[in-house]
PDB file of N, CA and C in Angstrom:
ATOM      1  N   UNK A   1      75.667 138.938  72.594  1.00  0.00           N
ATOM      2  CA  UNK A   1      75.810 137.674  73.281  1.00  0.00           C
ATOM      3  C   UNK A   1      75.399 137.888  74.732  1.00  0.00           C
ATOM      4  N   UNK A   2      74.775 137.123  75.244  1.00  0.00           N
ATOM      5  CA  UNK A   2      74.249 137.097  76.788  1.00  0.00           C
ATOM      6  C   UNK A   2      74.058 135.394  77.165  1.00  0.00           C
ATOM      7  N   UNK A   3      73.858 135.565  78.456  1.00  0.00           N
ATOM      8  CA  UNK A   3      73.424 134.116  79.016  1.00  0.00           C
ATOM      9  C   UNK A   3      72.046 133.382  78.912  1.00  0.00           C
ATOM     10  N   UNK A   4      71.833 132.395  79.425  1.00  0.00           N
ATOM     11  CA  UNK A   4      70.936 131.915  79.243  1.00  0.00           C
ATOM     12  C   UNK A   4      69.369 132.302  80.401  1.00  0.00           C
ATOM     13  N   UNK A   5      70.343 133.133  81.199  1.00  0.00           N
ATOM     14  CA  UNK A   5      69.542 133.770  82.328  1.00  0.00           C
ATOM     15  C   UNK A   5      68.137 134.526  81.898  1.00  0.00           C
ATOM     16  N   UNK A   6      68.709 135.141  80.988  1.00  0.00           N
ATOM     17  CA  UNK A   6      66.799 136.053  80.401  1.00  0.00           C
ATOM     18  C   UNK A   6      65.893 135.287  80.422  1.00  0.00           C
ATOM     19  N   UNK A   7      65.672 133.735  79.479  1.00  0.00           N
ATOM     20  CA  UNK A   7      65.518 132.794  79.628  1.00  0.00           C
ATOM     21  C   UNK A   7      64.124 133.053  81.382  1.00  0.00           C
ATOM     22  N   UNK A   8      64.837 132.734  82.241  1.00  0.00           N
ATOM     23  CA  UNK A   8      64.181 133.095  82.923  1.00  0.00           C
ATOM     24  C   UNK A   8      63.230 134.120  83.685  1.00  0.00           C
ATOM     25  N   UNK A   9      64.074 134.998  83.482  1.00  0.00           N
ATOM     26  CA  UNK A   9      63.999 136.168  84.039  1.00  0.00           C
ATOM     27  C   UNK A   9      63.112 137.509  83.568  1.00  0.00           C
ATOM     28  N   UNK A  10      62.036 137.978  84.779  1.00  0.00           N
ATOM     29  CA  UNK A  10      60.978 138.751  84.209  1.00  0.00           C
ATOM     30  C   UNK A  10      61.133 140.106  84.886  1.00  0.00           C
ATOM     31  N   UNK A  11      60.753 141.142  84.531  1.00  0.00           N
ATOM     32  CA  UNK A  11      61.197 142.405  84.796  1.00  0.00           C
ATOM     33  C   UNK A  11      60.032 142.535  85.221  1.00  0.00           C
ATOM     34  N   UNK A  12      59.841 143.141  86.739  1.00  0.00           N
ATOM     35  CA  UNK A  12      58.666 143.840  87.432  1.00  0.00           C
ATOM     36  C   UNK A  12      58.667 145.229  87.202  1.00  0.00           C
ATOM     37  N   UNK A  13      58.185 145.835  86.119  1.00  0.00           N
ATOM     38  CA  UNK A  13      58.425 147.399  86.223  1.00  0.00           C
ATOM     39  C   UNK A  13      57.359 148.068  87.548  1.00  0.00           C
ATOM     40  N   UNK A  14      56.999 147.525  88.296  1.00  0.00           N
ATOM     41  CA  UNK A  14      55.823 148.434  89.475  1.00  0.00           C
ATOM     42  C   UNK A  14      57.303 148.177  90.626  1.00  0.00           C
ATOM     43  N   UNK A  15      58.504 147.190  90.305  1.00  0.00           N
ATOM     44  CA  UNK A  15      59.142 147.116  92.138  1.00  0.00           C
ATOM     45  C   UNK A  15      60.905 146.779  90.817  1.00  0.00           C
ATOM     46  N   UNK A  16      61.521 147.371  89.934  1.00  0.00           N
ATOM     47  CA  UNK A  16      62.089 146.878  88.841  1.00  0.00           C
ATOM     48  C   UNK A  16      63.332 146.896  89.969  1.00  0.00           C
ATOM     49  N   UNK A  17      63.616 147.471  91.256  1.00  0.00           N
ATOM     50  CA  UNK A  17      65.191 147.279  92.249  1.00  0.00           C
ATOM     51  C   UNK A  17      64.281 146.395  93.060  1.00  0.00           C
ATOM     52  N   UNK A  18      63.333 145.472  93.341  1.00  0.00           N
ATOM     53  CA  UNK A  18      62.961 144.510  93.712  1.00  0.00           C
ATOM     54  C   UNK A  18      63.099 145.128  95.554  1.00  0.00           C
ATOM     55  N   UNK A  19      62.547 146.107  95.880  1.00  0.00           N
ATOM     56  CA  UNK A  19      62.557 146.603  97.362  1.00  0.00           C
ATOM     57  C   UNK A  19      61.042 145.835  98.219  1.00  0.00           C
ATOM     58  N   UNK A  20      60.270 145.231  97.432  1.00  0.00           N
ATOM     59  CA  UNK A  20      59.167 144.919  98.232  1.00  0.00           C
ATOM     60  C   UNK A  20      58.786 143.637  98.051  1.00  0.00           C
ATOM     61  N   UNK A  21      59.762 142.688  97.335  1.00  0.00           N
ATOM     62  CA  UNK A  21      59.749 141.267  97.524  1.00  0.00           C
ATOM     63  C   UNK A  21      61.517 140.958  97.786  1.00  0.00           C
ATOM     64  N   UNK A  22      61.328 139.372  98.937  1.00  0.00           N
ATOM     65  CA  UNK A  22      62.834 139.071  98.878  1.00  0.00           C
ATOM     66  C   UNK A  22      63.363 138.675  98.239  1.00  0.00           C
ATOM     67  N   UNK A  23      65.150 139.247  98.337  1.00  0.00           N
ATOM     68  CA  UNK A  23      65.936 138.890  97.860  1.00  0.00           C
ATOM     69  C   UNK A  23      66.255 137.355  97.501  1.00  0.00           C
ATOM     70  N   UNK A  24      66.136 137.110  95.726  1.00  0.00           N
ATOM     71  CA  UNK A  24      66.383 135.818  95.072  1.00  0.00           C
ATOM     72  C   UNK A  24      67.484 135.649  94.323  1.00  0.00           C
ATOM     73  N   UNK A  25      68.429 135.374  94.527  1.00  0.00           N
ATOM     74  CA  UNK A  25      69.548 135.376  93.557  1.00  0.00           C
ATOM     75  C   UNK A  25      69.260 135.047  92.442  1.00  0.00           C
ATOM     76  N   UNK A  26      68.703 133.682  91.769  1.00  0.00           N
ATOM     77  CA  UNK A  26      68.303 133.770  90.456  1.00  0.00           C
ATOM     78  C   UNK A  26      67.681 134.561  89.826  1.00  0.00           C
ATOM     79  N   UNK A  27      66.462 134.842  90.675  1.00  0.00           N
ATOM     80  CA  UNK A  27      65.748 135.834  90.237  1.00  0.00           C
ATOM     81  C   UNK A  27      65.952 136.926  89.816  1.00  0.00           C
ATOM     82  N   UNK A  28      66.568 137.362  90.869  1.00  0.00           N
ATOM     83  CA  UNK A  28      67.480 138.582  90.738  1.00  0.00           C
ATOM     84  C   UNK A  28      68.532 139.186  89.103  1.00  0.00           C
ATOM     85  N   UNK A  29      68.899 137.717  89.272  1.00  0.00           N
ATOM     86  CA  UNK A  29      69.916 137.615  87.923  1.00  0.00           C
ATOM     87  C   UNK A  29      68.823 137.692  87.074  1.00  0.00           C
ATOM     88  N   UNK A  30      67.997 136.846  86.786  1.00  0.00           N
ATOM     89  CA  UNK A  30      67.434 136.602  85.434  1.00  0.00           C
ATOM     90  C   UNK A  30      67.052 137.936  85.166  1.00  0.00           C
ATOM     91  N   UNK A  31      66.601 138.695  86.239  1.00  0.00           N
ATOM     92  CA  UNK A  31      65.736 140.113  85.667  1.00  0.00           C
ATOM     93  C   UNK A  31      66.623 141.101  85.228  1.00  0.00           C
ATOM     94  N   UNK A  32      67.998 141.170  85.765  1.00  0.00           N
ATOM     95  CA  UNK A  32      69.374 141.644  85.564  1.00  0.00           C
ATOM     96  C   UNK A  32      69.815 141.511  83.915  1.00  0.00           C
ATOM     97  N   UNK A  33      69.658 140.160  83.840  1.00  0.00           N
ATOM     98  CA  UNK A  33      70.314 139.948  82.270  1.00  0.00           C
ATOM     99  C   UNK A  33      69.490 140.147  81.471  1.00  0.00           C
ATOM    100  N   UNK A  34      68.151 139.882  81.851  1.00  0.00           N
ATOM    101  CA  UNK A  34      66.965 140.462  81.130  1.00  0.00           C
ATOM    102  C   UNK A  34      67.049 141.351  80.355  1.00  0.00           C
ATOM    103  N   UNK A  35      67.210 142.834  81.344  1.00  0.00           N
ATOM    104  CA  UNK A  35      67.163 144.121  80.762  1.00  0.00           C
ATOM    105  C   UNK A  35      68.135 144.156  80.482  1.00  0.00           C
ATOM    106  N   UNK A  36      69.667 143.261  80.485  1.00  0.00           N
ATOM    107  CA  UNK A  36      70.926 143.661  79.498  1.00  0.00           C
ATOM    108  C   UNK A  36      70.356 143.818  78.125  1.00  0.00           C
ATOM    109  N   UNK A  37      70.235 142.419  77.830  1.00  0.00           N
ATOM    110  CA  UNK A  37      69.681 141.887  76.539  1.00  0.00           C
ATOM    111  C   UNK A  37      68.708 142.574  76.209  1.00  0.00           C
ATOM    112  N   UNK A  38      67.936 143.338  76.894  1.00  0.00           N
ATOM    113  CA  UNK A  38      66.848 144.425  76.039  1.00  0.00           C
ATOM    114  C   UNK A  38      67.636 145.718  75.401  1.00  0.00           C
ATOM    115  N   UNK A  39      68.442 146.000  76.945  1.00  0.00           N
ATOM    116  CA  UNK A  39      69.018 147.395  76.901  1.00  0.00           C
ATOM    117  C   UNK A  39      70.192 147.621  75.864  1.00  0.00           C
ATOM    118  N   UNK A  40      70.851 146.678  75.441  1.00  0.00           N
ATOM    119  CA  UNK A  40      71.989 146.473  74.576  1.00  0.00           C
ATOM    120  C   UNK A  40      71.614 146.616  72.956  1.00  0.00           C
ATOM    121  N   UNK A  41      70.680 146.000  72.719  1.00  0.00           N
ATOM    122  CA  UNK A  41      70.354 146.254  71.250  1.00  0.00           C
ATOM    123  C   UNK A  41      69.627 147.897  71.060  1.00  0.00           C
ATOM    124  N   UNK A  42      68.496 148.044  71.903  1.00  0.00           N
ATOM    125  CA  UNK A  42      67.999 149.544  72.042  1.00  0.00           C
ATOM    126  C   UNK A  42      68.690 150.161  71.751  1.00  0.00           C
ATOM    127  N   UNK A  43      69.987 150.494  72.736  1.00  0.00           N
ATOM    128  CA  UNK A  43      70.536 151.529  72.379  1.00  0.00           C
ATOM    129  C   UNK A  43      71.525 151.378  71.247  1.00  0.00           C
ATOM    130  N   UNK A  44      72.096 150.407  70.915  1.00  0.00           N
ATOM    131  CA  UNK A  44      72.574 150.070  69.473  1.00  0.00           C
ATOM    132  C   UNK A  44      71.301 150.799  68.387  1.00  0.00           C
ATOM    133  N   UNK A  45      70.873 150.543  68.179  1.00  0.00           N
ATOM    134  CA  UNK A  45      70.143 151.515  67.720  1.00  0.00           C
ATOM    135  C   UNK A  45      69.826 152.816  67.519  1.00  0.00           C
ATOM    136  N   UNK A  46      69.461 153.228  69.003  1.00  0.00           N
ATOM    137  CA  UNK A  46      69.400 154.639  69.209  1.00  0.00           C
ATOM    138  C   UNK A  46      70.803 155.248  68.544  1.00  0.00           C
ATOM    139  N   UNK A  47      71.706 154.719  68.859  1.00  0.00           N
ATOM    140  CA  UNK A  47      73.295 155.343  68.281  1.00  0.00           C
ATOM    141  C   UNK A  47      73.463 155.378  67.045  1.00  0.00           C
ATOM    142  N   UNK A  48      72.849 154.505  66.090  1.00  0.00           N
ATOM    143  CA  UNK A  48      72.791 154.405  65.096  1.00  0.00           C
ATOM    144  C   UNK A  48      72.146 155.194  63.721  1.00  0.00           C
ATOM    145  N   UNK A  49      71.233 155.332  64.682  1.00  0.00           N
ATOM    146  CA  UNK A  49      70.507 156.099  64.352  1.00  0.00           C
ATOM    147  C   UNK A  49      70.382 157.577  64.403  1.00  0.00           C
ATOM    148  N   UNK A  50      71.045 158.156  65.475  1.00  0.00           N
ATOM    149  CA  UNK A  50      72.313 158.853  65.578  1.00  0.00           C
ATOM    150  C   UNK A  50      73.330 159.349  65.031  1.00  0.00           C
ATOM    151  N   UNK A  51      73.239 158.526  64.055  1.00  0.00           N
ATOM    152  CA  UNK A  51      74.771 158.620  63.188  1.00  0.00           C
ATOM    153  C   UNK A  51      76.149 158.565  64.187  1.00  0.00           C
ATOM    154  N   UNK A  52      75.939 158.013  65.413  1.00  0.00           N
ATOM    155  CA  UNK A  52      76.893 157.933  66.032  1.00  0.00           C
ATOM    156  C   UNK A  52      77.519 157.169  66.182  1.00  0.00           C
ATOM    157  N   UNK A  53      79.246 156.899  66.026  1.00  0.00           N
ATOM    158  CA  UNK A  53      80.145 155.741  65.465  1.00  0.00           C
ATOM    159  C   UNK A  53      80.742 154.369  66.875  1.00  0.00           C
ATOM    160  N   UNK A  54      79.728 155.092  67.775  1.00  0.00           N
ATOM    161  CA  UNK A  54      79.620 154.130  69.369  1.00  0.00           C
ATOM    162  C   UNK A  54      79.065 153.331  69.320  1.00  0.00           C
ATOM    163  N   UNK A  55      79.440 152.143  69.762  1.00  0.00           N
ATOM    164  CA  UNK A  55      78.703 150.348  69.431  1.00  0.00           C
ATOM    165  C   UNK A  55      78.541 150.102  71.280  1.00  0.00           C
ATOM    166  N   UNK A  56      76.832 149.444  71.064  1.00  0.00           N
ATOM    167  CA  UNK A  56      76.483 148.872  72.160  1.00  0.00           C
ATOM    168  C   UNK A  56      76.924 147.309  71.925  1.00  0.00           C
ATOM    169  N   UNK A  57      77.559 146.760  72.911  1.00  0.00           N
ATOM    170  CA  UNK A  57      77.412 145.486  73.260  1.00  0.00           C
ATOM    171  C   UNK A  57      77.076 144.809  74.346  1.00  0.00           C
ATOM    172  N   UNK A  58      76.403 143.630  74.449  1.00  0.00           N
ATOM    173  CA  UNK A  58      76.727 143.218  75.847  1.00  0.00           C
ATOM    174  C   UNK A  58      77.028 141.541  75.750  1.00  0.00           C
ATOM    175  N   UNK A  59      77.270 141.037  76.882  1.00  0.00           N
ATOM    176  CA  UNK A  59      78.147 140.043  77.145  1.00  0.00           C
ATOM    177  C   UNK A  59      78.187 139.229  78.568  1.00  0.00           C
ATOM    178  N   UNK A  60      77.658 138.034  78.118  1.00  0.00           N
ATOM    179  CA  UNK A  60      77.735 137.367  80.063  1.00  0.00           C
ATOM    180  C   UNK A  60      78.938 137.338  80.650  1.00  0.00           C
ATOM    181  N   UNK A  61      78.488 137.173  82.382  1.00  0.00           N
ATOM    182  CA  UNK A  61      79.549 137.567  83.086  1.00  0.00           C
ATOM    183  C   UNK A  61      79.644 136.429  83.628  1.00  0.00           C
ATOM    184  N   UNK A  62      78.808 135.169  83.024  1.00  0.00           N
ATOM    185  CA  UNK A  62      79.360 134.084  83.691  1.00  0.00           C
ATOM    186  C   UNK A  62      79.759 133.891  85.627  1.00  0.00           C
ATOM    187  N   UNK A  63      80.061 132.556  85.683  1.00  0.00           N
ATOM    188  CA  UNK A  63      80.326 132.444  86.887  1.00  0.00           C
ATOM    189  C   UNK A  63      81.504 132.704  87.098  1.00  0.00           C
ATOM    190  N   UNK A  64      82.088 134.174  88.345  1.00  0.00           N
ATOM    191  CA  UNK A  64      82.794 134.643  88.429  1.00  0.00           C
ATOM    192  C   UNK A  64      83.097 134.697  89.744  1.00  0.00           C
ATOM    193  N   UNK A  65      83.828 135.714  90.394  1.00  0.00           N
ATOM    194  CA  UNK A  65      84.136 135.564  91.926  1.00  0.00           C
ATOM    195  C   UNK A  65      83.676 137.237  92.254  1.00  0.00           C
ATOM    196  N   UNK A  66      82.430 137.182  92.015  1.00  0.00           N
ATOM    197  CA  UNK A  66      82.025 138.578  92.235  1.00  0.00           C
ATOM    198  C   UNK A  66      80.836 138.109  93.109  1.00  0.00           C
ATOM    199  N   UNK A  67      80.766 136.970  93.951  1.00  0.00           N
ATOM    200  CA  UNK A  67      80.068 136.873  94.665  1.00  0.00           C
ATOM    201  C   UNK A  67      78.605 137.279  95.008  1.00  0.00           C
ATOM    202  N   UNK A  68      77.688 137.257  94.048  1.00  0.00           N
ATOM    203  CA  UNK A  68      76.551 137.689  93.545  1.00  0.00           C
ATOM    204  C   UNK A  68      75.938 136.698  94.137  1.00  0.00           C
ATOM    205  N   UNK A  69      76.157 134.893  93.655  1.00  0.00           N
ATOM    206  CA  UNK A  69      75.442 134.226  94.243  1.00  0.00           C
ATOM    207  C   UNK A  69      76.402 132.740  95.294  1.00  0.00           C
ATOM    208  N   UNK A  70      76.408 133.213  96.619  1.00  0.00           N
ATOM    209  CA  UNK A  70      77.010 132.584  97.464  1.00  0.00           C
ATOM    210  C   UNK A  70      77.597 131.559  97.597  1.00  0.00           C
ATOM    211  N   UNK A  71      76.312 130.634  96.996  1.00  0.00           N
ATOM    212  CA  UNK A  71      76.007 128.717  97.369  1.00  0.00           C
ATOM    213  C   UNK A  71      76.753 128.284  96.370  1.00  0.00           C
ATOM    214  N   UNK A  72      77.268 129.226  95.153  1.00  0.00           N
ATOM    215  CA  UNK A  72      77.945 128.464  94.015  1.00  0.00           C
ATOM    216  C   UNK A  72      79.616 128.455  94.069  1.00  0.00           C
ATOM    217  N   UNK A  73      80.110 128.688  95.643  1.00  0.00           N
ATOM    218  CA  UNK A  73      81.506 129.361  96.042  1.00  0.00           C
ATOM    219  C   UNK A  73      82.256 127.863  95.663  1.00  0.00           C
ATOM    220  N   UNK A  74      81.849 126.471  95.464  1.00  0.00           N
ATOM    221  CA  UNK A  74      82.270 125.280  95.167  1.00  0.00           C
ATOM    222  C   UNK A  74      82.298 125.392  93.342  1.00  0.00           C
ATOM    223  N   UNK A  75      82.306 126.148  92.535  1.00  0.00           N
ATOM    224  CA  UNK A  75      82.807 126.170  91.188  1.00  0.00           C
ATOM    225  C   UNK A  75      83.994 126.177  91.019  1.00  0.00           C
TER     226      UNK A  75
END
């Protein structure tokens, strides 16, 4: 389960901690949940394959008070 953020969100692998364009909060996110949702099943796999009895999951974090994105402090 993840958000609807991937949806948007494109992974720059030449700048993937985004050091040479500015800081976008959406952006930011979308590329964030992006690679959840890639990285979560992969390695479900890899473990699996593995024979190892460790489960990948992942899971949105929704709008929270972890202050990621500022302008939304009125939720």
């Amino acid at each position: 389960m993840t958000s609807l953020a991937p949806r948007i969100g494109t992974i720059d692998f030449a700048d993937p901690n985004r050091e040479k364009k500015p800081h976008r909060e959406y952006s930011a996110y979308g590329q964030s949940e992006l690679a959840d949702s890639l990285f979560a099943p992969e390695l479900r796999r890899r473990l699996s394959e593995s024979g190892s009895s460790v489960i990948s999951t992942a899971a949105p974090a929704g709008i929270s008070a972890a202050n990621l994105m500022p302008e939304e402090r009125n939720l």
